[in-house]
C-alpha atoms as a PDB file:
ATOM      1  CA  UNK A   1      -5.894 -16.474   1.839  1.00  0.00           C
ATOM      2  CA  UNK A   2      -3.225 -16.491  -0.840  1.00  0.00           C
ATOM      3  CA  UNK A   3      -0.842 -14.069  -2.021  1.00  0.00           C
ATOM      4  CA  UNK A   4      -0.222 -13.243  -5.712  1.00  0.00           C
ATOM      5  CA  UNK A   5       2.188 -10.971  -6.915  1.00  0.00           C
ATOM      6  CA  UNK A   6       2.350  -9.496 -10.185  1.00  0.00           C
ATOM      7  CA  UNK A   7       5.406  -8.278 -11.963  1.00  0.00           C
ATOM      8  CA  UNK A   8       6.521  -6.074 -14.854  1.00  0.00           C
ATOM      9  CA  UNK A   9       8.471  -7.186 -18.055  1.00  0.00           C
ATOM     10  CA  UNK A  10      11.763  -6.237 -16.332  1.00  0.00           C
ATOM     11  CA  UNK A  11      11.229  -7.966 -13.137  1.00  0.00           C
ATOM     12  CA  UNK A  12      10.063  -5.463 -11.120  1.00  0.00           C
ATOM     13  CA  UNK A  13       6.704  -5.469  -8.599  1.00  0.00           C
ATOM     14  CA  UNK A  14       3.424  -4.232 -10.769  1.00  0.00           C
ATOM     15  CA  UNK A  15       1.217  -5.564  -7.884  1.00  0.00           C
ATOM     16  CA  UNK A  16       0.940  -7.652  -4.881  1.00  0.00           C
ATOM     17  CA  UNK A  17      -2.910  -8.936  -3.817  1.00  0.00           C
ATOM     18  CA  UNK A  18      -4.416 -11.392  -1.411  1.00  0.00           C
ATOM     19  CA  UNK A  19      -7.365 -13.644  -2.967  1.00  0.00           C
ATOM     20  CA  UNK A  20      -9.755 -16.384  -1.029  1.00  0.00           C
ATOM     21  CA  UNK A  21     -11.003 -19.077  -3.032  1.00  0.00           C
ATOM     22  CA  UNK A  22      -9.279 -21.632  -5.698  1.00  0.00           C
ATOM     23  CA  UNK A  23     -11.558 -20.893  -9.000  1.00  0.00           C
ATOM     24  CA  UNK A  24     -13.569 -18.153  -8.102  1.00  0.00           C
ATOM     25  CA  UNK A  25     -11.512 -16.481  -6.473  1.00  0.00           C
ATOM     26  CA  UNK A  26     -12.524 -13.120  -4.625  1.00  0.00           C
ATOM     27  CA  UNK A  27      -9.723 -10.065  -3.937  1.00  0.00           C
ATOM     28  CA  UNK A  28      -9.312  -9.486  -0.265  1.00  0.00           C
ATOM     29  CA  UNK A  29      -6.505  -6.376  -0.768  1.00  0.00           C
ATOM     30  CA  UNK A  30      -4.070  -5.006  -3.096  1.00  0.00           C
ATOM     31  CA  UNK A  31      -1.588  -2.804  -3.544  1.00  0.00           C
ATOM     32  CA  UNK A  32       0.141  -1.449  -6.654  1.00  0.00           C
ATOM     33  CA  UNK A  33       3.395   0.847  -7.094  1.00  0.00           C
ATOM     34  CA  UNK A  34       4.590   3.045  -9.909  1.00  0.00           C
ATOM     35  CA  UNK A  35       8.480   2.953  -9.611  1.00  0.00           C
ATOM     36  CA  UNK A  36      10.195   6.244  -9.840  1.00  0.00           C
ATOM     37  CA  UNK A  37      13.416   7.721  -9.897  1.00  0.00           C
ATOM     38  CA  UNK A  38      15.961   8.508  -6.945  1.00  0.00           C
ATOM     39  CA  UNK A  39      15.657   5.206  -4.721  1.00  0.00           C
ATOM     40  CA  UNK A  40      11.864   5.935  -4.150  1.00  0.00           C
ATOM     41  CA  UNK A  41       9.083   3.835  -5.391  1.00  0.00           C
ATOM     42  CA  UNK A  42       5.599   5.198  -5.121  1.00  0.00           C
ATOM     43  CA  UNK A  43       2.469   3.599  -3.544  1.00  0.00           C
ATOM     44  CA  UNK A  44      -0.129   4.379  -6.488  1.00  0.00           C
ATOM     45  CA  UNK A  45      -2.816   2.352  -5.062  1.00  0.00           C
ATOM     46  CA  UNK A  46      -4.214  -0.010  -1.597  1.00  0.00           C
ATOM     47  CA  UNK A  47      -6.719  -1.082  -0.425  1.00  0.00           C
ATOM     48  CA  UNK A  48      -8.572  -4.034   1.286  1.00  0.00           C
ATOM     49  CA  UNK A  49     -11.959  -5.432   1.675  1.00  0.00           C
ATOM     50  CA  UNK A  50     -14.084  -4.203   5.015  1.00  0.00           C
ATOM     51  CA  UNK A  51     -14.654  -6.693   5.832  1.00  0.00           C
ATOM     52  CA  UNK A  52     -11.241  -8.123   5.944  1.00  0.00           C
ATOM     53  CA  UNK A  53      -9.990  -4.929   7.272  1.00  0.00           C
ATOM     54  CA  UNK A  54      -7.945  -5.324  11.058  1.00  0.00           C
ATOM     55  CA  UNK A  55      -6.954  -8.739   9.820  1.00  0.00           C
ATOM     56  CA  UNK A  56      -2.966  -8.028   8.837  1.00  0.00           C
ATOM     57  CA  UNK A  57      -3.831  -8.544   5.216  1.00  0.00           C
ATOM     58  CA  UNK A  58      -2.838  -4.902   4.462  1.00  0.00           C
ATOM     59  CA  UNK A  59       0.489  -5.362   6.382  1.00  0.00           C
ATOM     60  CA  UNK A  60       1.350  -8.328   4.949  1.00  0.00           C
ATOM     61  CA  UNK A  61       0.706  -6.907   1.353  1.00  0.00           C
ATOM     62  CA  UNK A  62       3.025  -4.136   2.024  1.00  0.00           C
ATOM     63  CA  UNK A  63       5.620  -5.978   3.840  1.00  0.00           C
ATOM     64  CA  UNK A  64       5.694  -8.516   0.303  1.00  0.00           C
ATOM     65  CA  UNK A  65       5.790  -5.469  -1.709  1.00  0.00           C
ATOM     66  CA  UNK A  66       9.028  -4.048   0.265  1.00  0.00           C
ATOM     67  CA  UNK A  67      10.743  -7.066   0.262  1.00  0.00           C
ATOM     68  CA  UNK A  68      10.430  -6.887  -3.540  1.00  0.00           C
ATOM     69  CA  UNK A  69      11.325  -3.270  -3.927  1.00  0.00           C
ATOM     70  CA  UNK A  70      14.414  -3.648  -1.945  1.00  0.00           C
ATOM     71  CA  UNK A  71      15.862  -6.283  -4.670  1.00  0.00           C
ATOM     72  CA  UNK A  72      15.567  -3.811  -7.165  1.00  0.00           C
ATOM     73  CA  UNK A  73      17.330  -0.882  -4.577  1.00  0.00           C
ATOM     74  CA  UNK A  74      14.453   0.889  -4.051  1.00  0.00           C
ATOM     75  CA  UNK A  75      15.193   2.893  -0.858  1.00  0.00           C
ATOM     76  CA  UNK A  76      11.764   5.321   0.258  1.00  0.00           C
ATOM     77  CA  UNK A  77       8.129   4.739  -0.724  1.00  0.00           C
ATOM     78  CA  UNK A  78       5.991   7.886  -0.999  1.00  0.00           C
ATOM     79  CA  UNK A  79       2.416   8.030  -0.654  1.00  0.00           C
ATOM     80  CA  UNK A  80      -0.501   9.858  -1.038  1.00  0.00           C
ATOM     81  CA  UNK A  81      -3.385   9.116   1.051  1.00  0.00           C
ATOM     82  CA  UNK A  82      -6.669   8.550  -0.286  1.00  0.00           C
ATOM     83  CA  UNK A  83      -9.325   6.186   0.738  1.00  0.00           C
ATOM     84  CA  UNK A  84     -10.079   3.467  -2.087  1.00  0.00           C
ATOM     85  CA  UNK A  85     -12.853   1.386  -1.000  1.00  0.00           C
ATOM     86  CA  UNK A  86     -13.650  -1.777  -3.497  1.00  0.00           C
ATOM     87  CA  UNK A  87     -17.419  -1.112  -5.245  1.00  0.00           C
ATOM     88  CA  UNK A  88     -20.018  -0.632  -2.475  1.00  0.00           C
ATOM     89  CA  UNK A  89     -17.900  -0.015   0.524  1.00  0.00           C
ATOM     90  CA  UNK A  90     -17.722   2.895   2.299  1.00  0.00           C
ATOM     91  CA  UNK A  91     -14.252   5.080   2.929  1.00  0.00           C
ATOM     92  CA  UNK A  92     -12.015   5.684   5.039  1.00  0.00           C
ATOM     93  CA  UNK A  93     -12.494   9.171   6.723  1.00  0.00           C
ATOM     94  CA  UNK A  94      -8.483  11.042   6.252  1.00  0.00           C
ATOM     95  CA  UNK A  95      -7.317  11.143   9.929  1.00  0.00           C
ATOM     96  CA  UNK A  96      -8.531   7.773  10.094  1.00  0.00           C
ATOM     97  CA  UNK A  97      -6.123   6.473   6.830  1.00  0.00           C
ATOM     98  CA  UNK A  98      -3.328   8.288   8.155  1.00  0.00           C
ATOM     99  CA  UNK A  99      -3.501   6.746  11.482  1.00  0.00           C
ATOM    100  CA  UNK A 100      -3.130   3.288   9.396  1.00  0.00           C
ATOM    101  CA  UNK A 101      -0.608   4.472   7.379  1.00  0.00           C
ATOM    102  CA  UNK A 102       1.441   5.760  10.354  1.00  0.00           C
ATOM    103  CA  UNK A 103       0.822   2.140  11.982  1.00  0.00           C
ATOM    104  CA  UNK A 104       2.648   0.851   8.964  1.00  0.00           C
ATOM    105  CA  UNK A 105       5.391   2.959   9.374  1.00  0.00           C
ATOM    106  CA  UNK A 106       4.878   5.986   6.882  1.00  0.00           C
ATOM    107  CA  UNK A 107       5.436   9.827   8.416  1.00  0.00           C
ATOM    108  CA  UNK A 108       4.317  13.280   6.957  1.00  0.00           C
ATOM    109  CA  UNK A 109       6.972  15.094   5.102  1.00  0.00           C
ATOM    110  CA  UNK A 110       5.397  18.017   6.116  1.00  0.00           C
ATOM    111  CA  UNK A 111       4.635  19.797   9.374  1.00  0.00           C
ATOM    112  CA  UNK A 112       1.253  20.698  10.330  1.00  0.00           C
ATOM    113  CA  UNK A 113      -0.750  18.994   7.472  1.00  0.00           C
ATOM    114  CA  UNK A 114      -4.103  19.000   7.522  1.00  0.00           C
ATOM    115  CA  UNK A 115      -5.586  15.972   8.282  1.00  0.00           C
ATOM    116  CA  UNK A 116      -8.856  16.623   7.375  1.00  0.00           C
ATOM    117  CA  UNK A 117      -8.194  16.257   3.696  1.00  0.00           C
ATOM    118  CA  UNK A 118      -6.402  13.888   1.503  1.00  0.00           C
ATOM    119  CA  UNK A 119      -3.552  13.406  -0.235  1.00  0.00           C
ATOM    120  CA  UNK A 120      -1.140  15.149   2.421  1.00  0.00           C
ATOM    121  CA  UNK A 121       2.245  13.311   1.138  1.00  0.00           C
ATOM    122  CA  UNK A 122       4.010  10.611   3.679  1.00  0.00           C
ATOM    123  CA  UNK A 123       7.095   8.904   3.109  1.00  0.00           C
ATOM    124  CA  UNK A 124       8.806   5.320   4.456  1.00  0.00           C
ATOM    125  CA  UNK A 125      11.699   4.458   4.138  1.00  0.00           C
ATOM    126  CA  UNK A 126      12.354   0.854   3.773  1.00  0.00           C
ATOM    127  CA  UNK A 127      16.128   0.410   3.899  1.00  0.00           C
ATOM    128  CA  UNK A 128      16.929  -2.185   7.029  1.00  0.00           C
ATOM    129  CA  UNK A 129      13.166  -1.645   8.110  1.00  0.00           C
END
């Protein structure tokens, strides 16, 4: 797969996706993030294709993404969890997506959420990660 990566006017990260194919080419994952103020960036959107799922795609996408925040001195991403599948795919059941999203590094910034239900916020920071 390839990686694209889509930027803003000013330079900074609107998107970063994996695709398959030269012409038609099909999305495997994205992720998008709606900068903020403070040092932290949020992760609006991500998601990637079942069947490509367990693959490192989704690691990789965020691990591109960081590296791009960081040159603009973004310090923390927040996120709120919610399961995006693409258009016929099922989703991801909440303790499931926060086990993925504490695999790539993100904790609660709460105690005793409950996982049951989405949305519960996380943070990461991503300065010398």
């Amino acid at each position: 797969y390839q990686i694209e990566l889509k930027k803003n006017y000013d330079g900074t990260i609107e998107y970063v996706r994996a695709v398959k194919g030269i012409f038609l080419k099909k999305e495997l994952g994205i992720l998008g993030f709606i900068e903020g103020d403070n040092g932290y960036c949020k992760l609006e959107f991500f998601r990637v294709r079942e069947t490509e799922r367990g693959k490192g795609i989704g690691r990789n996408l965020l691990e591109i993404g960081i590296e791009e925040l960081r040159k603009h001195g973004y310090a923390e991403i927040i996120v709120y969890p919610k399961s995006e599948p693409y258009d016929g795919e099922g989703c991801i059941e909440p303790m499931e997506l926060y086990k993925i999203y504490q695999q790539l590094g993100f904790c609660f910034t709460e105690k005793d959420v409950d996982r049951t239900r989405n949305n519960n916020e996380m943070k990461r920071s991503i300065i010398n990660a």
